[in-house]
C-alpha atoms as a PDB file:
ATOM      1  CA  UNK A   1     -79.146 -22.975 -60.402  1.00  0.00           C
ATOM      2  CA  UNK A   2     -76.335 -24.946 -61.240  1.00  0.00           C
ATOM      3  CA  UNK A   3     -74.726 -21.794 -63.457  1.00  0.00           C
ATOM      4  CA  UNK A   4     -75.168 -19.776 -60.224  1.00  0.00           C
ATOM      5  CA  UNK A   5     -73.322 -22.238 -58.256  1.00  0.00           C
ATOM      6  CA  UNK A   6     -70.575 -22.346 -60.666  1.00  0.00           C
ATOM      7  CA  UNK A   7     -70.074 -19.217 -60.766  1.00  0.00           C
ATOM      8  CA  UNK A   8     -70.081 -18.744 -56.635  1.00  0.00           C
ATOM      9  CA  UNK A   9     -67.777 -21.994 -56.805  1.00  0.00           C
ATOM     10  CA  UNK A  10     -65.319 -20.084 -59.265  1.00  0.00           C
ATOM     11  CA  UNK A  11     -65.382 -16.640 -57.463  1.00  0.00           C
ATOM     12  CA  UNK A  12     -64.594 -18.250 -53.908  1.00  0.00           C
ATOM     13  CA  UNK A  13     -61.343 -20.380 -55.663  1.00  0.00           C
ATOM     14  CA  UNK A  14     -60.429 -16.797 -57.193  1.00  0.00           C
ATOM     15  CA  UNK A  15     -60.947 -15.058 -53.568  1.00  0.00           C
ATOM     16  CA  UNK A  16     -58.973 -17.715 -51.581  1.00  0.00           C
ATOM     17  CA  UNK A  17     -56.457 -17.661 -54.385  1.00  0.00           C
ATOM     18  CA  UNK A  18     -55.831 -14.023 -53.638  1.00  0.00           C
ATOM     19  CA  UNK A  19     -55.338 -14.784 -50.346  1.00  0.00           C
ATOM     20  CA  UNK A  20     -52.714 -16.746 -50.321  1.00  0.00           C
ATOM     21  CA  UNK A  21     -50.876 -14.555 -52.394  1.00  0.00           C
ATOM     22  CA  UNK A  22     -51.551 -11.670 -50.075  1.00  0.00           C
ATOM     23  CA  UNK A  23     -50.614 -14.183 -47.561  1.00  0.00           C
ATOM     24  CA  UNK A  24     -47.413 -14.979 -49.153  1.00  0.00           C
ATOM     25  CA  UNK A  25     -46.863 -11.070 -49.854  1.00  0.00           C
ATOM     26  CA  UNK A  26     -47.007  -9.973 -46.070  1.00  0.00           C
ATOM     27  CA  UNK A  27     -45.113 -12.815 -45.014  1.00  0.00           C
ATOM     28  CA  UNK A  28     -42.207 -11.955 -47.638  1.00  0.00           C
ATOM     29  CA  UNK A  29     -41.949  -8.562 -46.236  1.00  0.00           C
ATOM     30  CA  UNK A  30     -41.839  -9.329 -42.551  1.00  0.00           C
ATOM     31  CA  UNK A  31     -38.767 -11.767 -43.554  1.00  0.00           C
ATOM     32  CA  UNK A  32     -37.458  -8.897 -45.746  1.00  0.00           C
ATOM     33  CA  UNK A  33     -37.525  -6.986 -42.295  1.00  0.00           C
ATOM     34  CA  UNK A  34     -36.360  -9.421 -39.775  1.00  0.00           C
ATOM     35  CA  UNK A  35     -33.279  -9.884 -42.430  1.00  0.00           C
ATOM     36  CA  UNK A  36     -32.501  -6.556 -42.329  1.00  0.00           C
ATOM     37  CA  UNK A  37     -33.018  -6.303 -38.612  1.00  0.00           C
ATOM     38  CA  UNK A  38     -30.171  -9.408 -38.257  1.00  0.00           C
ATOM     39  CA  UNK A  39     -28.079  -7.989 -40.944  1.00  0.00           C
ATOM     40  CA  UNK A  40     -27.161  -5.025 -38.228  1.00  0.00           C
ATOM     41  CA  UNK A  41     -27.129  -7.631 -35.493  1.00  0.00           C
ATOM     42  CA  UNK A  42     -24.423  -9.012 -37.242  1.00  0.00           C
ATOM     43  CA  UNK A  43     -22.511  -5.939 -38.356  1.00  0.00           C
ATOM     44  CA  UNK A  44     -22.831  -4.601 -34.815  1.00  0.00           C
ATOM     45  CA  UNK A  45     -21.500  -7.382 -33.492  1.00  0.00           C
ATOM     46  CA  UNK A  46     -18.461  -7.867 -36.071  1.00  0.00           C
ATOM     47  CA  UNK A  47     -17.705  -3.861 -36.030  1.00  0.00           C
ATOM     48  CA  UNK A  48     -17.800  -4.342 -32.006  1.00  0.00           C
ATOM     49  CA  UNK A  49     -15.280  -7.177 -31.950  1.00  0.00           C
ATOM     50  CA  UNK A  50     -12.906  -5.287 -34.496  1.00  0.00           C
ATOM     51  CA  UNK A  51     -13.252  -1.780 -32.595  1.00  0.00           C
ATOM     52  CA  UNK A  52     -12.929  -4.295 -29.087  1.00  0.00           C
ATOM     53  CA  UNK A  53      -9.299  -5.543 -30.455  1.00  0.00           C
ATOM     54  CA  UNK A  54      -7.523  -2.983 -32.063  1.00  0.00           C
ATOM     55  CA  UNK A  55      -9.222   0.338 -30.019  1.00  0.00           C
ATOM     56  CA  UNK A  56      -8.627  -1.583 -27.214  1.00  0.00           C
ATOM     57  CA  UNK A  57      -5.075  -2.808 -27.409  1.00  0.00           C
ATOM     58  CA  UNK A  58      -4.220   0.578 -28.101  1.00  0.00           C
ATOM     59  CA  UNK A  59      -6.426   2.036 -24.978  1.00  0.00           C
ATOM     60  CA  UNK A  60      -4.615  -0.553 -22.615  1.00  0.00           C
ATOM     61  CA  UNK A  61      -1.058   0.637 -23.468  1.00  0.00           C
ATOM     62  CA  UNK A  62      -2.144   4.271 -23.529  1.00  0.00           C
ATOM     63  CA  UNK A  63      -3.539   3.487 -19.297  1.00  0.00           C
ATOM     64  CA  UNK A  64      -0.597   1.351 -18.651  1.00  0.00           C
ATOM     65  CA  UNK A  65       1.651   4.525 -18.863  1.00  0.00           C
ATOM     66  CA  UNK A  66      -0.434   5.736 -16.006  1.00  0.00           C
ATOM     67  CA  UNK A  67      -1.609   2.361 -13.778  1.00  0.00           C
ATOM     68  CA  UNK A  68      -1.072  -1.082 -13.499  1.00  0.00           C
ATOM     69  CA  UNK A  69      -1.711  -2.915 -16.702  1.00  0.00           C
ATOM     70  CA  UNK A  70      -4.800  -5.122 -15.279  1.00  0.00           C
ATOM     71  CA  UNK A  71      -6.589  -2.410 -14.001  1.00  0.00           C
ATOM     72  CA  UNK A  72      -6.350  -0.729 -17.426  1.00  0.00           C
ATOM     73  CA  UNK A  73      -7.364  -3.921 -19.649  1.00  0.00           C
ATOM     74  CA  UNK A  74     -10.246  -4.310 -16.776  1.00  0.00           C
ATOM     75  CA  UNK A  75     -11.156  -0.275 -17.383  1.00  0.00           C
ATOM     76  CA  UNK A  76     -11.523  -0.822 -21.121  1.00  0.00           C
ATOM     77  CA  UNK A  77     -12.894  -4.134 -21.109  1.00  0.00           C
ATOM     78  CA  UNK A  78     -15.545  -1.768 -19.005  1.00  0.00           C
ATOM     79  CA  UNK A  79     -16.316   0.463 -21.534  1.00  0.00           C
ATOM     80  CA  UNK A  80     -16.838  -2.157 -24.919  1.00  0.00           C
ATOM     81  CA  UNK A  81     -19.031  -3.600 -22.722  1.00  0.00           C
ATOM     82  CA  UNK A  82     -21.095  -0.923 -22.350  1.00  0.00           C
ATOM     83  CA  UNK A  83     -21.074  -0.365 -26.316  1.00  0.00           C
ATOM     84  CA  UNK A  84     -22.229  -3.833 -26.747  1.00  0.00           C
ATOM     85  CA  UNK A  85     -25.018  -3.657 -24.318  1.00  0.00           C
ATOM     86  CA  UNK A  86     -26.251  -0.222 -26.353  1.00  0.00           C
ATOM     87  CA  UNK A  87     -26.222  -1.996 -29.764  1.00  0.00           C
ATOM     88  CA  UNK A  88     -27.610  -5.593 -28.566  1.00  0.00           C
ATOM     89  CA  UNK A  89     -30.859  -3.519 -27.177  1.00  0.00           C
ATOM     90  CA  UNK A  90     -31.013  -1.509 -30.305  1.00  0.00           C
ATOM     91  CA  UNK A  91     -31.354  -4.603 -32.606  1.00  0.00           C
ATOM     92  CA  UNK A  92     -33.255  -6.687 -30.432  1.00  0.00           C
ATOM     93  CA  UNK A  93     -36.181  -3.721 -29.940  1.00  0.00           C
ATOM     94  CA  UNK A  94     -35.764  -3.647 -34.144  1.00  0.00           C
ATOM     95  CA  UNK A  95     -36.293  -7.489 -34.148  1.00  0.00           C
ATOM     96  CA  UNK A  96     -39.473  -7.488 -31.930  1.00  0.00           C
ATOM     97  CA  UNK A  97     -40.884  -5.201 -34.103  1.00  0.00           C
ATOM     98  CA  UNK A  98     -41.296  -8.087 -36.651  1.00  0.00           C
ATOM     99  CA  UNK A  99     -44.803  -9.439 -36.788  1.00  0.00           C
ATOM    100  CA  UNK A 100     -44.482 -13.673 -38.088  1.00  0.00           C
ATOM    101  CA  UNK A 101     -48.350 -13.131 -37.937  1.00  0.00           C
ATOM    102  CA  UNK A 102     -49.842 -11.719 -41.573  1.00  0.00           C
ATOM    103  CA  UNK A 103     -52.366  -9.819 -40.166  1.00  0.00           C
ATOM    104  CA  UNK A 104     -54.181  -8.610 -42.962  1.00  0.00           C
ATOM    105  CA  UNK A 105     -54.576 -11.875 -44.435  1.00  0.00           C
ATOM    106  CA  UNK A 106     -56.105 -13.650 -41.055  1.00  0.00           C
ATOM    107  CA  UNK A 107     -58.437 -10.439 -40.936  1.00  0.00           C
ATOM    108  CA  UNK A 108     -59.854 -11.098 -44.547  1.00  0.00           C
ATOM    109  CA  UNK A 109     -60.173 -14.874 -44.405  1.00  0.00           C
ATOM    110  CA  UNK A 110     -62.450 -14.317 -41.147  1.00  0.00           C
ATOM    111  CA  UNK A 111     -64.537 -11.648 -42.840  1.00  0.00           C
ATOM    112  CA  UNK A 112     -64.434 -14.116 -46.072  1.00  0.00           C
ATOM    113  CA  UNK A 113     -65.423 -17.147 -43.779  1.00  0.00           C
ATOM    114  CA  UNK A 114     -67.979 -15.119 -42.381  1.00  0.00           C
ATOM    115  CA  UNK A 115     -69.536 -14.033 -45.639  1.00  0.00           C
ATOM    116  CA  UNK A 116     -69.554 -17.589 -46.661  1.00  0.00           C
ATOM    117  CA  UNK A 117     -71.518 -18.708 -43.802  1.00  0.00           C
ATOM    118  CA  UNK A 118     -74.327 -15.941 -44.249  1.00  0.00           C
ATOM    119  CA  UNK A 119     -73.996 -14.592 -48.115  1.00  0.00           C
ATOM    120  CA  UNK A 120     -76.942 -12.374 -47.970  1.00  0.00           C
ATOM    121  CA  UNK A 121     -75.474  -9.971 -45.250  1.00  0.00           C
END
């Protein structure tokens, strides 16, 4: 009796053991992804603000041949805001794809927990 315990004892550390590590695995990856995910919030952002000075310096002296110069700073100012919008609900519909949650892992610890409680179904 006591061998047979052991051995259950032993098998349930190895089983929780490998949950943690599948734990850890699924958790890794979801950072892996919301990294990524803020990596192009980031770029989009810093390629925006580059393309928003120079494109638009140059787009503002291009209208001011043809109106007032406010009305073409407020025109262009117009149109990179527009492109901002676009990329900001790109990368924020990439970031709520990221689960914090590892699913698989809560899944198995339930079934694990439930096996535990009645080992002979």
């Amino acid at each position: 009796m006591s061998r047979l315990l052991s051995v259950v004892t032993a098998d349930l550390q190895t089983l929780f053991r490998q949950e943690v590590e599948l734990a850890k695995a699924e958790v890794r990856e979801e950072a892996s992804r919301a990294g990524k995910a803020a990596g192009m919030l980031g770029g989009a952002g810093f390629a925006g603000y580059m393309v928003l000075l120079f494109l638009s310096l140059a787009a503002v002296f291009g209208l001011a041949n043809v109106m007032d110069g406010g009305w073409a700073a407020l025109i262009v100012a117009a149109v990179w805001g527009v492109v901002a919008a676009v990329l900001y609900r790109k990368g924020r519909m990439r970031m709520n794809t990221v689960s914090p949650k590892p699913e698989q892992t809560v899944a198995t610890m339930k079934e694990n927990a439930e096996w535990a409680r009645h080992p002979t179904r």
